[in-house]
C-alpha atoms as a PDB file:
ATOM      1  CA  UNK A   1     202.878 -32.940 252.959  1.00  0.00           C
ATOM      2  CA  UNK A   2     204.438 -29.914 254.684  1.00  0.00           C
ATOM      3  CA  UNK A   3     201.417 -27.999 256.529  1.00  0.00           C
ATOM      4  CA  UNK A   4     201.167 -24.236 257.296  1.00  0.00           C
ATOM      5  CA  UNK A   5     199.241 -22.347 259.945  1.00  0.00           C
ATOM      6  CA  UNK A   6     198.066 -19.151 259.404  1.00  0.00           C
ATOM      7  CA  UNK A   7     196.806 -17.063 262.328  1.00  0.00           C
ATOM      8  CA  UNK A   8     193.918 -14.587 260.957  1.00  0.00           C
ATOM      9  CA  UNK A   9     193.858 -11.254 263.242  1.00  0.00           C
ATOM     10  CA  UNK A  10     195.175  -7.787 263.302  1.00  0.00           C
ATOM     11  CA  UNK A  11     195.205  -7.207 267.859  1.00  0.00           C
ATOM     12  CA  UNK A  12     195.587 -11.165 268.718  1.00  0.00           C
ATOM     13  CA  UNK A  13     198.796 -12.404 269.148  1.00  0.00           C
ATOM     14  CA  UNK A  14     198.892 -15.952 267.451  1.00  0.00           C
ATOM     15  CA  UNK A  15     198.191 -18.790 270.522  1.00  0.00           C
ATOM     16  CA  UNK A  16     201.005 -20.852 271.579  1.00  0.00           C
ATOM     17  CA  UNK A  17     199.496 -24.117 270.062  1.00  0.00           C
ATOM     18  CA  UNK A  18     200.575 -26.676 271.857  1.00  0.00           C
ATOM     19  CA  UNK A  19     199.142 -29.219 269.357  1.00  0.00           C
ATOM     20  CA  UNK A  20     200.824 -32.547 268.112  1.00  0.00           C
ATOM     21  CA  UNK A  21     199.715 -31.479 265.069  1.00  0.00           C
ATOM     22  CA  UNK A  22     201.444 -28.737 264.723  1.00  0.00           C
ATOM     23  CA  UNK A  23     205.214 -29.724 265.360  1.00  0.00           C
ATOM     24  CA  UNK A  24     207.582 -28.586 262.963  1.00  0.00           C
ATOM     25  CA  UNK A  25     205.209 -27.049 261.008  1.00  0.00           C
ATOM     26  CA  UNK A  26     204.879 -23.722 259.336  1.00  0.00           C
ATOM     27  CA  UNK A  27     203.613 -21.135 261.841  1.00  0.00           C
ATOM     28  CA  UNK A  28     202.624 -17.368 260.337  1.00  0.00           C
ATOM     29  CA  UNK A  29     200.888 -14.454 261.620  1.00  0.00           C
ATOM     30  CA  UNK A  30     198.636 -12.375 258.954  1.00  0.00           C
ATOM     31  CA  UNK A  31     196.969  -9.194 260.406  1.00  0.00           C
ATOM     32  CA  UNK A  32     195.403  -7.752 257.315  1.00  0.00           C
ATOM     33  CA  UNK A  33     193.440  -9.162 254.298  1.00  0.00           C
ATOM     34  CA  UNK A  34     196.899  -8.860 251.597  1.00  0.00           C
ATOM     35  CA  UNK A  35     199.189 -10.569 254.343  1.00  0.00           C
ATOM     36  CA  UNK A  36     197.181 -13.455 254.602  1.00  0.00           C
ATOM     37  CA  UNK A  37     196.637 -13.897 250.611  1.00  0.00           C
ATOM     38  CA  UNK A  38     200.231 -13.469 249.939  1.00  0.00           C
ATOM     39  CA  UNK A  39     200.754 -16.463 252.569  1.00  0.00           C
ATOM     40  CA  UNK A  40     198.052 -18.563 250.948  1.00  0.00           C
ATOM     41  CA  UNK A  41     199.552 -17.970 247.198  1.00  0.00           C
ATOM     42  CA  UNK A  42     202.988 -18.624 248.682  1.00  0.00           C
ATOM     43  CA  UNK A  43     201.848 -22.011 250.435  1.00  0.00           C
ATOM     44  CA  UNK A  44     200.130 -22.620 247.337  1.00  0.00           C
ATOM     45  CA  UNK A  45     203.593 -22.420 244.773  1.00  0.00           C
ATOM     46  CA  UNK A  46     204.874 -24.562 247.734  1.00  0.00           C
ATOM     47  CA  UNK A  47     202.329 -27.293 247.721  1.00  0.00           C
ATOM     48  CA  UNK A  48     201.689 -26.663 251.702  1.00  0.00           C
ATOM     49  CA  UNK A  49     198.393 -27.820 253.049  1.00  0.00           C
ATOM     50  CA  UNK A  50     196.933 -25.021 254.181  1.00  0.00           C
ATOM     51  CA  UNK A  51     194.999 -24.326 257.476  1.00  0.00           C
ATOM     52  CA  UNK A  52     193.687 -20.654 258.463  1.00  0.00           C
ATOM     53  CA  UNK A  53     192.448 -19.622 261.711  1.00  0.00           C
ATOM     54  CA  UNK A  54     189.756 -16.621 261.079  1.00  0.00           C
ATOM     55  CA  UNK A  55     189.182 -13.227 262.600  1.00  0.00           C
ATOM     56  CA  UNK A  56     186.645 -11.522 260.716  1.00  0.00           C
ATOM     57  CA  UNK A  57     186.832  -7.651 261.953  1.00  0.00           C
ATOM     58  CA  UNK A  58     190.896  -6.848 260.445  1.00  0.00           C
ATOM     59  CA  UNK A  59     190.280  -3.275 261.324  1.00  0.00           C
ATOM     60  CA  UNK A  60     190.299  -2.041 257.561  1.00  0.00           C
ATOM     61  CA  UNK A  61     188.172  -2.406 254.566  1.00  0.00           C
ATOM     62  CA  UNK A  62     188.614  -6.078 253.515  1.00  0.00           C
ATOM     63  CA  UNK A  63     188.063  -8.641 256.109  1.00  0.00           C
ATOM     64  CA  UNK A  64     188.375 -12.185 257.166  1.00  0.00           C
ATOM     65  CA  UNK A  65     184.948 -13.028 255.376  1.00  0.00           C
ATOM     66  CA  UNK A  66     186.645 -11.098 252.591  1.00  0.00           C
ATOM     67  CA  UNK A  67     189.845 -14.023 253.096  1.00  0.00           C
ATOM     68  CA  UNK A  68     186.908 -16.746 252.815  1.00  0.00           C
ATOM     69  CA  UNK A  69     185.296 -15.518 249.548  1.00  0.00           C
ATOM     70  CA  UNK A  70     189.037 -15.214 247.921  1.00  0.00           C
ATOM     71  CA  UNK A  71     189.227 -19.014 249.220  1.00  0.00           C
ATOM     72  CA  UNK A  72     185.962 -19.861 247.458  1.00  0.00           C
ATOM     73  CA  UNK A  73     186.161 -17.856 244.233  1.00  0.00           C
ATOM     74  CA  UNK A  74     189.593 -19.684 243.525  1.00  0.00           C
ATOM     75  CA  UNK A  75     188.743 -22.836 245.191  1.00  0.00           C
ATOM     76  CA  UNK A  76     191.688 -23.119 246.954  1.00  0.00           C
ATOM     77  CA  UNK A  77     192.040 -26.306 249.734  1.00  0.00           C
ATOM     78  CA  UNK A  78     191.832 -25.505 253.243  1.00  0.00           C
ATOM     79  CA  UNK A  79     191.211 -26.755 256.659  1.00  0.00           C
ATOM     80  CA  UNK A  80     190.021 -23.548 258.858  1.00  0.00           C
ATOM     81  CA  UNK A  81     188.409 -22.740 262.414  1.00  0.00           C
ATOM     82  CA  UNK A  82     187.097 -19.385 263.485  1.00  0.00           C
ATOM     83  CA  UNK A  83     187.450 -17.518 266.464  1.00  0.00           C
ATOM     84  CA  UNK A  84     186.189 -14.230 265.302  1.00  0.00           C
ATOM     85  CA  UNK A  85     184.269 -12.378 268.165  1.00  0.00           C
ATOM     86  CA  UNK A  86     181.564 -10.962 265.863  1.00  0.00           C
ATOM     87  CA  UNK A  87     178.610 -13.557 266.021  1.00  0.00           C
ATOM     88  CA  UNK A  88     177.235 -12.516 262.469  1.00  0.00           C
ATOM     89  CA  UNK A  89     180.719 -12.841 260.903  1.00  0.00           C
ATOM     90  CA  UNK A  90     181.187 -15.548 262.250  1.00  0.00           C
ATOM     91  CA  UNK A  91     177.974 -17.283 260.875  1.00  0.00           C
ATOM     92  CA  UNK A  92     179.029 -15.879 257.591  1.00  0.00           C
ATOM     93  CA  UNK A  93     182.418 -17.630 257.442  1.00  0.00           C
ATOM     94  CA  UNK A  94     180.999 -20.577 258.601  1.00  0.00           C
ATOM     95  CA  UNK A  95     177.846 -20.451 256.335  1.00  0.00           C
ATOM     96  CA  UNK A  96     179.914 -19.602 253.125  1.00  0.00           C
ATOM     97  CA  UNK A  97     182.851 -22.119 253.525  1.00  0.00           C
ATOM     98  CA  UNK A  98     180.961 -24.977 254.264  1.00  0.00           C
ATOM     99  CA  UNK A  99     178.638 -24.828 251.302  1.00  0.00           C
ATOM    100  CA  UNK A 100     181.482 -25.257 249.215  1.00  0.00           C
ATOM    101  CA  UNK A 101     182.414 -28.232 251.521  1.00  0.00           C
ATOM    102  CA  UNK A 102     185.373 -26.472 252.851  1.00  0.00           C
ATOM    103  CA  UNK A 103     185.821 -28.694 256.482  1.00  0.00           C
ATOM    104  CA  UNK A 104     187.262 -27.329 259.999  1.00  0.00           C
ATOM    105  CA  UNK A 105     190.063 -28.789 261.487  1.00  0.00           C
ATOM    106  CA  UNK A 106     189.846 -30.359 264.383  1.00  0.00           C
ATOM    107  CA  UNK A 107     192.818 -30.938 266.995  1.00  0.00           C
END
């Protein structure tokens, strides 16, 4: 199964993985809220597996944790990690994905 990456964060350039996991695999950078659904419903009418990498604070009304609850509500399958500055957000990303059992990927 074909894998995509998303990159969560509206000042952060995307890191230049260097991961095995990663190799020929679908790399995109979403800086707001809409960007990163469209990627996820894309990936989705693709059958992609799907890992996100959060920021929480997007600079605009909807945020990452906003991302996470669209995740839940349509129980869409991910693999995430978070690297969201904000300690609370980043308890509440963490907190809401894995009581649905959603897991973070590991490298």
């Amino acid at each position: 199964m074909k894998r995509i990456f998303i990159w969560l964060d509206d000042e952060r350039p995307m890191l230049g993985f260097q991961s095995p996991y990663l190799q020929n695999e679908i790399m995109f950078h979403a800086r707001n809220y809409q960007e990163c659904i469209d990627a996820i419903i894309e990936a989705q009418s693709q059958d992609y597996e799907i890992w996100i990498h959060f920021d929480n604070d997007l600079g605009e009304e909807k945020e990452g944790y906003d991302v996470a609850k669209y995740i839940v509500e349509n129980q869409i399958p991910i693999k995430y990690r978070i690297h969201t500055m904000n300690p609370v957000a980043r308890k509440n990303i963490e907190q809401l994905l894995s009581h649905y059992g959603y897991k973070q990927f590991q490298w």
